[in-house]
N, C-alpha and C. Protein backbone atom coordinates (compact mmCIF):
# COMPACT_ATOMS: atom_id res chain seq x y z
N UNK A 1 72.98 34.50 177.21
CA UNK A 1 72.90 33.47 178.23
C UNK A 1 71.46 32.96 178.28
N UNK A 2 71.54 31.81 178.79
CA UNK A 2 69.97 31.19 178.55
C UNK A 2 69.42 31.57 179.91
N UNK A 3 67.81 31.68 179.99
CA UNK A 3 66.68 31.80 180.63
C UNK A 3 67.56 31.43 181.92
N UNK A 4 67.27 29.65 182.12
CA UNK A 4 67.74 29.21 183.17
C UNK A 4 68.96 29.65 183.90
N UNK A 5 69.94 29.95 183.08
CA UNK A 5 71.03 30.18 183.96
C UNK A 5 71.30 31.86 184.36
N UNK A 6 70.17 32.24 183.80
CA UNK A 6 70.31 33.94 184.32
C UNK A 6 69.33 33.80 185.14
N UNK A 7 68.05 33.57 185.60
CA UNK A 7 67.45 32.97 186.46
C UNK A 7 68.10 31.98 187.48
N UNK A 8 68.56 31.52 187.79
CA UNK A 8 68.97 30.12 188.03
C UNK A 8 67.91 29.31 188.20
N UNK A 9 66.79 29.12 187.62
CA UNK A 9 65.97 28.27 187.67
C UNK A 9 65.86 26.59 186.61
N UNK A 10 65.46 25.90 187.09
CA UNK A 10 66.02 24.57 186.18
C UNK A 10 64.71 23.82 185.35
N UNK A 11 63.73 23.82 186.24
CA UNK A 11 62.48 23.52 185.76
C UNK A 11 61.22 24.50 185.80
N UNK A 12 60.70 24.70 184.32
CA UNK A 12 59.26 25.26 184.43
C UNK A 12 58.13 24.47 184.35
N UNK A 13 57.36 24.71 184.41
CA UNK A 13 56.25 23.86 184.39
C UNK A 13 55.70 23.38 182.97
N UNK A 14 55.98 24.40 181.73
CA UNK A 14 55.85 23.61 180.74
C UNK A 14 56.76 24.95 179.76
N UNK A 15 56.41 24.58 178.31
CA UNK A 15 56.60 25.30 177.50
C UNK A 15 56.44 27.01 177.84
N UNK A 16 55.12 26.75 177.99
CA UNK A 16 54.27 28.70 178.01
C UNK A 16 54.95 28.74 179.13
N UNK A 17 55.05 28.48 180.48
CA UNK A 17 55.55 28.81 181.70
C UNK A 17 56.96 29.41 181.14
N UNK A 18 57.59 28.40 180.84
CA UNK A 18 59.20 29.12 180.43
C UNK A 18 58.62 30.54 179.46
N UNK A 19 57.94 30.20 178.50
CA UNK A 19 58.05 31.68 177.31
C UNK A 19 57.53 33.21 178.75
N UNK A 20 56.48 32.94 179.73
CA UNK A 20 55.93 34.22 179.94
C UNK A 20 57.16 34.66 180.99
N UNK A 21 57.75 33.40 181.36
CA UNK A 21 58.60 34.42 182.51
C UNK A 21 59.98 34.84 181.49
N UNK A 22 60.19 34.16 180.24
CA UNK A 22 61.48 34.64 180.04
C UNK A 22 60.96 36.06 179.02
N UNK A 23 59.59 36.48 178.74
CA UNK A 23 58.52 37.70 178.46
C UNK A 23 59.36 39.15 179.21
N UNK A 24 58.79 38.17 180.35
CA UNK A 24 58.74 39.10 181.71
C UNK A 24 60.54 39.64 181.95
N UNK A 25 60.97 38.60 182.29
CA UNK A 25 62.67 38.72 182.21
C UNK A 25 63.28 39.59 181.09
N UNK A 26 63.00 39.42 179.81
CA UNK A 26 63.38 40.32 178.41
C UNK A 26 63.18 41.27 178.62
N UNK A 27 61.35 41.78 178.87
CA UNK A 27 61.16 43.00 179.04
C UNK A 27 61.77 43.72 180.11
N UNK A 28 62.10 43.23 181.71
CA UNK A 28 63.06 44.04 182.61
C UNK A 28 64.58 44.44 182.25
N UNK A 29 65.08 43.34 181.49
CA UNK A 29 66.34 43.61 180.66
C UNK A 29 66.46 44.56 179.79
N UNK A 30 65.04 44.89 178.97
CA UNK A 30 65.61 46.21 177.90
C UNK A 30 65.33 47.42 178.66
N UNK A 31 64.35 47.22 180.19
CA UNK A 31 64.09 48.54 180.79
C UNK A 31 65.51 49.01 181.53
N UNK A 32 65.87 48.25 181.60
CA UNK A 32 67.63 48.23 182.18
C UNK A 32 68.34 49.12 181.41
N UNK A 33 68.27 48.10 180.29
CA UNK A 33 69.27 49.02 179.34
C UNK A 33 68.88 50.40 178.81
N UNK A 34 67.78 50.87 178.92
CA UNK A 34 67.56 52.03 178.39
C UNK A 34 67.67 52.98 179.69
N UNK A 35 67.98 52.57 181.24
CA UNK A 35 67.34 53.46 182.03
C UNK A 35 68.41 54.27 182.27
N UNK A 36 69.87 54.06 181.82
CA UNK A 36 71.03 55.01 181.63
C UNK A 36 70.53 56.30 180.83
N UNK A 37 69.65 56.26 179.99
CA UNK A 37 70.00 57.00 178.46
C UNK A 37 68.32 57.62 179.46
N UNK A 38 67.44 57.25 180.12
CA UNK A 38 66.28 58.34 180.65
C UNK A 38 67.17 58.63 181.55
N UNK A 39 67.57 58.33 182.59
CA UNK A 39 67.93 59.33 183.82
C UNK A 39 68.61 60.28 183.29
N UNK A 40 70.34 59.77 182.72
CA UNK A 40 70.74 60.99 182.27
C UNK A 40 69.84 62.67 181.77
N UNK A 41 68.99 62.02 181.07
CA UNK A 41 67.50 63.37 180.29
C UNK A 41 66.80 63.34 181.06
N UNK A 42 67.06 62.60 182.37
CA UNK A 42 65.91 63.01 183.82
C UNK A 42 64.32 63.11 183.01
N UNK A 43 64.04 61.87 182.26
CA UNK A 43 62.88 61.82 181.74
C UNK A 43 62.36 60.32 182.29
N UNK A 44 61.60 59.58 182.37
CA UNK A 44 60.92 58.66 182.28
C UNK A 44 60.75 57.58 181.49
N UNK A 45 60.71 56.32 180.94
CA UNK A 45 60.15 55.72 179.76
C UNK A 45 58.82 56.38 179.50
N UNK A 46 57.78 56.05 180.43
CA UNK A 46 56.56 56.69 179.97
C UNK A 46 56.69 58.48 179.74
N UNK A 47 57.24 59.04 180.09
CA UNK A 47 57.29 60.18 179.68
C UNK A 47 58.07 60.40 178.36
N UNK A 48 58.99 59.66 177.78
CA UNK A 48 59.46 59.89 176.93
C UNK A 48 58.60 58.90 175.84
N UNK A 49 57.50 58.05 176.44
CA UNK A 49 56.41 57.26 174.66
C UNK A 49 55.26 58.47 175.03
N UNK A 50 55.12 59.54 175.99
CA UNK A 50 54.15 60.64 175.50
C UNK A 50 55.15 61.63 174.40
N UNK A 51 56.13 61.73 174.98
CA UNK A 51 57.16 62.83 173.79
C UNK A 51 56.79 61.97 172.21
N UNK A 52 56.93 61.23 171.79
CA UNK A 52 57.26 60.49 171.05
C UNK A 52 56.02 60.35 170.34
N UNK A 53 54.89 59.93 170.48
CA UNK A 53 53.49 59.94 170.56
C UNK A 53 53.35 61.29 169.92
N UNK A 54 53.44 62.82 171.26
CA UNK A 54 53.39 63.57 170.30
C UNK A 54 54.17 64.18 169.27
N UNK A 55 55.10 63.68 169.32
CA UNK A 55 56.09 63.90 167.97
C UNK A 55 55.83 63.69 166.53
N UNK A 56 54.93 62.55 166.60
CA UNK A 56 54.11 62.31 165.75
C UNK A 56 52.97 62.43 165.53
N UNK A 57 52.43 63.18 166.53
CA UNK A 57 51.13 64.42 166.15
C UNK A 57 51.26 65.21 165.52
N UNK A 58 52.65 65.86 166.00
CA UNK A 58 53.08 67.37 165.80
C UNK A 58 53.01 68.03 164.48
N UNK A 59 52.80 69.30 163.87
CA UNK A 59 52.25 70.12 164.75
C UNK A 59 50.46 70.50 165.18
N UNK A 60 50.03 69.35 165.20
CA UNK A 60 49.01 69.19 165.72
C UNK A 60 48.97 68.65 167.02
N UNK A 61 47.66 68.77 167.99
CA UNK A 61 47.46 68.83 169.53
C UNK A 61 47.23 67.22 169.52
N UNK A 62 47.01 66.67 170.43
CA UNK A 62 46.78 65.81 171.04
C UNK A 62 45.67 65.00 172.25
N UNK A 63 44.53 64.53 172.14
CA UNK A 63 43.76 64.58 173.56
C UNK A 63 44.69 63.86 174.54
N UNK A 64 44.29 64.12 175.85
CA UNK A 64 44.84 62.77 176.94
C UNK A 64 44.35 61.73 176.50
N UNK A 65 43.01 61.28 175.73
CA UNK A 65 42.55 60.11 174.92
C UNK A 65 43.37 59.42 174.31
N UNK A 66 43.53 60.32 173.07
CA UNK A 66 44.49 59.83 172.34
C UNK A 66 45.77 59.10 172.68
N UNK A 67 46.02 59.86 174.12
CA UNK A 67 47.54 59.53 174.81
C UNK A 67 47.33 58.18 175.22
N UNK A 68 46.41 58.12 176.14
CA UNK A 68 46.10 56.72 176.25
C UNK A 68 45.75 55.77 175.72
N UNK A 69 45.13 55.81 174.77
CA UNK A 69 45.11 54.70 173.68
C UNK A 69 46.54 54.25 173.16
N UNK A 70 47.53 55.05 173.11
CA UNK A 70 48.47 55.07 171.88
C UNK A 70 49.66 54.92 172.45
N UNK A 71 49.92 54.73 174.44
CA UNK A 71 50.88 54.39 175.70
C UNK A 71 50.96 53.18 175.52
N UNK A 72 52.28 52.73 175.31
CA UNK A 72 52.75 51.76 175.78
C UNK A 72 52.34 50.58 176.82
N UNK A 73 52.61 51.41 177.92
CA UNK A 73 52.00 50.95 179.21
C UNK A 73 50.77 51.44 179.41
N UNK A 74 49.67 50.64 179.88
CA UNK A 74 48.08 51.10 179.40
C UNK A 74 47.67 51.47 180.93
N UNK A 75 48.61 51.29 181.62
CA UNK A 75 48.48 51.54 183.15
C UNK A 75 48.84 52.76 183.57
N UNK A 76 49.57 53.65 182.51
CA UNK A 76 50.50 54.60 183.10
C UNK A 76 48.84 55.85 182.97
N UNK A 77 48.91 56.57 184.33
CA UNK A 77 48.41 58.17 184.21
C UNK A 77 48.80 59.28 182.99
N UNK A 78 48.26 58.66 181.85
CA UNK A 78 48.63 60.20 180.85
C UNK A 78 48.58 61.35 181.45
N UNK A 79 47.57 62.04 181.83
CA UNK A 79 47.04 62.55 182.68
C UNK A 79 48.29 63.70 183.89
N UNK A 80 48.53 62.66 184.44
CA UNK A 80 50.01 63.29 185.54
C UNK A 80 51.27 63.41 184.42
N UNK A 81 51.77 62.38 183.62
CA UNK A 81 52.74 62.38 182.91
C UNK A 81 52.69 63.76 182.12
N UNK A 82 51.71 64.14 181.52
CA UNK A 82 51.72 65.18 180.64
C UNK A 82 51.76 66.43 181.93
N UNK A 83 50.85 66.50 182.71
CA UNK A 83 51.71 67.54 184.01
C UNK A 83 53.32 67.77 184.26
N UNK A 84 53.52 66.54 183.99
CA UNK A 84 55.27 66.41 184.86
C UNK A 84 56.05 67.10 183.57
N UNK A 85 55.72 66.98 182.19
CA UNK A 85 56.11 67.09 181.20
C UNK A 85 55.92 68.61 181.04
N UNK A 86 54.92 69.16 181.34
CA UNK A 86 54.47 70.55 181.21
C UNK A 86 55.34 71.66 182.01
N UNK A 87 55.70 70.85 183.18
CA UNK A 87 56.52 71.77 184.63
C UNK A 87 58.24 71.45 184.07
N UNK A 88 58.60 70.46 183.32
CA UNK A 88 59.51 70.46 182.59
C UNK A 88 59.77 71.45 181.47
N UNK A 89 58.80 72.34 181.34
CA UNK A 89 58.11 72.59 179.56
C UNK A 89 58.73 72.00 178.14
N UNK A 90 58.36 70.53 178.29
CA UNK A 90 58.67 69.71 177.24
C UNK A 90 57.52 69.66 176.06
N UNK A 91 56.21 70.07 177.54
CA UNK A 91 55.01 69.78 176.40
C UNK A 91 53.81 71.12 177.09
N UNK A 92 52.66 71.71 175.77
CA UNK A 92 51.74 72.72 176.56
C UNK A 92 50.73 71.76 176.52
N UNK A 93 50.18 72.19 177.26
CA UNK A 93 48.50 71.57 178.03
C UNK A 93 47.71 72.66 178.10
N UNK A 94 46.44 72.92 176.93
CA UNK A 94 45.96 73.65 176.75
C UNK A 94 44.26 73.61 176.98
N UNK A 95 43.42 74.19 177.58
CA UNK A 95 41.60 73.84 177.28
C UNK A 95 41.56 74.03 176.47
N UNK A 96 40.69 73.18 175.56
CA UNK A 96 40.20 73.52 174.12
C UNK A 96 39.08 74.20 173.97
N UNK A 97 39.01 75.32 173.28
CA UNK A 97 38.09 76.35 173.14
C UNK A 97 36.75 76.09 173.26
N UNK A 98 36.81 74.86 172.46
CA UNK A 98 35.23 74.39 171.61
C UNK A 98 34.46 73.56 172.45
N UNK A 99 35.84 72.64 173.61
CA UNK A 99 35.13 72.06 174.54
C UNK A 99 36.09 71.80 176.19
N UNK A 100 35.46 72.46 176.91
CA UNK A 100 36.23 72.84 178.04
C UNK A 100 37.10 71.54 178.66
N UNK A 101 35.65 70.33 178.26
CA UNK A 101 36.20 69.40 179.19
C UNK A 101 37.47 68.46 178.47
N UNK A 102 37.51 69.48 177.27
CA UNK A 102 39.04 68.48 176.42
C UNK A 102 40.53 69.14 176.50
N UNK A 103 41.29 68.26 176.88
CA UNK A 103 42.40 69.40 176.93
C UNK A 103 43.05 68.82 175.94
N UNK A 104 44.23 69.80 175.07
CA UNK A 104 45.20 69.40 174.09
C UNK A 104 46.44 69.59 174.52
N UNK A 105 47.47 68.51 174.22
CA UNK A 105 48.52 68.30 174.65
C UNK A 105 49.23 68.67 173.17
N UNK A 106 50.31 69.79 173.28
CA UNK A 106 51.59 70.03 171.85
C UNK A 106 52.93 69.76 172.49
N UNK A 107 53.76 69.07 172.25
CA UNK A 107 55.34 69.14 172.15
C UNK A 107 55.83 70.32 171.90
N UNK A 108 56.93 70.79 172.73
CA UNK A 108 57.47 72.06 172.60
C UNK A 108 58.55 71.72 171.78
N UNK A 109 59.01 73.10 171.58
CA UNK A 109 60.25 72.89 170.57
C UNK A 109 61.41 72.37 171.86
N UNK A 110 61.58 72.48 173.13
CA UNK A 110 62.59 71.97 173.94
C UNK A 110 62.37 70.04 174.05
N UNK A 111 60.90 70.52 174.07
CA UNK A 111 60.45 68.27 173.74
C UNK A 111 61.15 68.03 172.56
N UNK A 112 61.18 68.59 171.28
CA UNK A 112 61.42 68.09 170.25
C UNK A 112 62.98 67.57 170.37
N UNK A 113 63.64 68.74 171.01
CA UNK A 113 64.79 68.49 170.86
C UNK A 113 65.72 67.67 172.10
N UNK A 114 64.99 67.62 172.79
CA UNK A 114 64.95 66.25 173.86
C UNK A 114 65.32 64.96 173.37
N UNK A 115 63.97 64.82 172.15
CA UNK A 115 63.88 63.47 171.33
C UNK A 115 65.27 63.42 170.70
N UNK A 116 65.52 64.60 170.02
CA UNK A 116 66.59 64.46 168.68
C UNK A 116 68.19 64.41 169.73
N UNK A 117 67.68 64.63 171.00
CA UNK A 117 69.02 64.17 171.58
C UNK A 117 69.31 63.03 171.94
N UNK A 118 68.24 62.11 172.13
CA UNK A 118 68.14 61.33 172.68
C UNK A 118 67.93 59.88 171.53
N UNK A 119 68.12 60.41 170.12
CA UNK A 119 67.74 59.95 169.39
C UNK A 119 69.02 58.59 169.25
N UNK A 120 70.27 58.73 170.10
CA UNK A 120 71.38 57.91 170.03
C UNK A 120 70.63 56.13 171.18
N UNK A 121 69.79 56.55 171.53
CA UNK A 121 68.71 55.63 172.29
C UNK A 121 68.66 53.88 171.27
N UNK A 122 67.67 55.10 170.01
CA UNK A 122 67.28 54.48 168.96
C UNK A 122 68.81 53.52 168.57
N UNK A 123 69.69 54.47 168.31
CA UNK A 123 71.14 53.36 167.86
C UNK A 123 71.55 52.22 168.38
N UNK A 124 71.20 52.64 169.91
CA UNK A 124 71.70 51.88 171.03
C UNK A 124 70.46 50.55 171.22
N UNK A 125 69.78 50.54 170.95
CA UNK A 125 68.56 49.63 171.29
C UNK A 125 68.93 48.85 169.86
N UNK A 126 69.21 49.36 168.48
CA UNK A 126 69.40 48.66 167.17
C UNK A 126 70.52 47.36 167.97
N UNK A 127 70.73 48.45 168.12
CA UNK A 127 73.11 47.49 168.41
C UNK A 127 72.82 46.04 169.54
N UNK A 128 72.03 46.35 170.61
CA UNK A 128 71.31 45.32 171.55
C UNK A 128 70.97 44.45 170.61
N UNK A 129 70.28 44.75 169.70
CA UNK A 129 69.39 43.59 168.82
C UNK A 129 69.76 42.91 167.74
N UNK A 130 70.88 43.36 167.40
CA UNK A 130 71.45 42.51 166.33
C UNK A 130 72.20 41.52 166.32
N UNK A 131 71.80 41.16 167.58
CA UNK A 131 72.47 39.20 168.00
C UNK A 131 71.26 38.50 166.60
N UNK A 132 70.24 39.23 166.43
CA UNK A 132 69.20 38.89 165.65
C UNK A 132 69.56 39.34 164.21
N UNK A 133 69.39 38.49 163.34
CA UNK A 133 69.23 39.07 161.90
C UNK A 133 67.68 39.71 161.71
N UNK A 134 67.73 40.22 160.43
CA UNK A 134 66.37 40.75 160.31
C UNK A 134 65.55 40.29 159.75
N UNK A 135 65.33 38.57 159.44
CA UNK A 135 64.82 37.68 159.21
C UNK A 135 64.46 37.26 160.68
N UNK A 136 65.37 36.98 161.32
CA UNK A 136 64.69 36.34 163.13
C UNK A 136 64.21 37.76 163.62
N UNK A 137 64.54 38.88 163.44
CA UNK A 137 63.47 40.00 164.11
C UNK A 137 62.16 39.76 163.09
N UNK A 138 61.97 39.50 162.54
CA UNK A 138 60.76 39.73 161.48
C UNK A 138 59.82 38.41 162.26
N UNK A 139 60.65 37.66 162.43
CA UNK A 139 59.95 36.23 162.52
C UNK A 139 59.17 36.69 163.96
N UNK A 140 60.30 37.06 165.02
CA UNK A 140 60.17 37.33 166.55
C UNK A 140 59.19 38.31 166.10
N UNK A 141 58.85 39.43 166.00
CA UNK A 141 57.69 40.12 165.69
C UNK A 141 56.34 39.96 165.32
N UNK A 142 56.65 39.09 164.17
CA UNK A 142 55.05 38.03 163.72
C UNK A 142 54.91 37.29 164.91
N UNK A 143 55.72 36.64 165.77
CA UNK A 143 55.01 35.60 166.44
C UNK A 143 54.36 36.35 167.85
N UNK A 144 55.46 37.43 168.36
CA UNK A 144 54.61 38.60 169.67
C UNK A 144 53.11 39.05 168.86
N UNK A 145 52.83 39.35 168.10
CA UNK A 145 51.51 39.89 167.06
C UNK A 145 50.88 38.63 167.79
N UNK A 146 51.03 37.65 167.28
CA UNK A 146 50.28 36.65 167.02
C UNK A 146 49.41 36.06 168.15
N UNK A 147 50.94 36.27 169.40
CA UNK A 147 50.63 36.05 171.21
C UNK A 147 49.74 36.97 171.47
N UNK A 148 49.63 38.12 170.97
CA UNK A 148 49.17 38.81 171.65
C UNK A 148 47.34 39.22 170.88
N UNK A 149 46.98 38.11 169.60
CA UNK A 149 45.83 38.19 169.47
C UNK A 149 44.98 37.52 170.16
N UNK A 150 45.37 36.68 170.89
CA UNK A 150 44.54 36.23 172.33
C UNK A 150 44.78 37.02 173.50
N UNK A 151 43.55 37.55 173.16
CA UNK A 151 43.66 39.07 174.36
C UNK A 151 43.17 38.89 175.74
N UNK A 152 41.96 37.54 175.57
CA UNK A 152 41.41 37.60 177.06
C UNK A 152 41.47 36.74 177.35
N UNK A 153 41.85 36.74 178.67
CA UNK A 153 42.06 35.52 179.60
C UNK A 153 40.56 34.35 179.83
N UNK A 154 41.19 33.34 179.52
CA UNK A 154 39.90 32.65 180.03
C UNK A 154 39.48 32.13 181.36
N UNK A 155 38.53 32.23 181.71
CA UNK A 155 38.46 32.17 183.08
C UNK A 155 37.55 30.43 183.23
């Protein structure tokens, strides 16, 4: 269904006006669709791009640095998330020997297998997207890259 009529809105103000809100609109739509497949695993989105993150550390540690650089959402508390994750024991949170003030974050083997349950996510997000061929995902991909090399706002 188009922008406007899932909105019911009729006029934007121009081109970019329509692209950032129908941005904004897309992105609440896929948080939708995925938020069946976290609650059920009583996990989080952001808790499940730290699983994931370190999944692909593994079996090596992780800083909270690292975490944050490499989050999705650049807003989210690595920090608490990896707590909430720890009292789950999805993930250990360890001081690092060499330097007190660094801590390392590992995926447990119960995180791992969190992911690999949850891995029907991945299917389910494909199946959403293949209103798209993989010529228009390729295209749609180059052009988000492209939006998003104008990073700062001009004032």
């Amino acid at each position: 269904m188009r922008l406007e009529e899932e909105i019911q809105q009729k006029k934007f103000r121009n081109e970019y006006h329509k692209l950032a809100v129908n941005l904004l609109y897309t992105h609440g739509w896929l948080l939708n669709q995925q938020a069946t497949f976290f609650k059920k695993n009583k996990i989080t989105p952001a808790q499940f791009n730290i699983l994931r993150i370190l999944r692909g550390q593994y079996p090596e540690a992780a800083s909270i640095n690292l975490l944050k650089e490499r989050m999705l959402d650049k807003m989210s508390d690595a920090s608490r998330l990896v707590d909430r994750l720890k009292i789950k024991k999805l993930v250990k949170r360890e001081v690092c020997p060499d330097d007190r003030r660094k801590v390392e974050v590992v995926i447990t083997k119960s995180g791992l297998q969190l992911l690999e349950k949850m891995s029907e996510l991945e299917e389910h997000f494909d199946f959403m997207l293949k209103n798209l061929n993989l010529n228009e995902a390729k295209l749609l991909n180059d052009l988000l890259d492209k939006m998003r090399a104008q990073r700062e706002i001009k004032k």
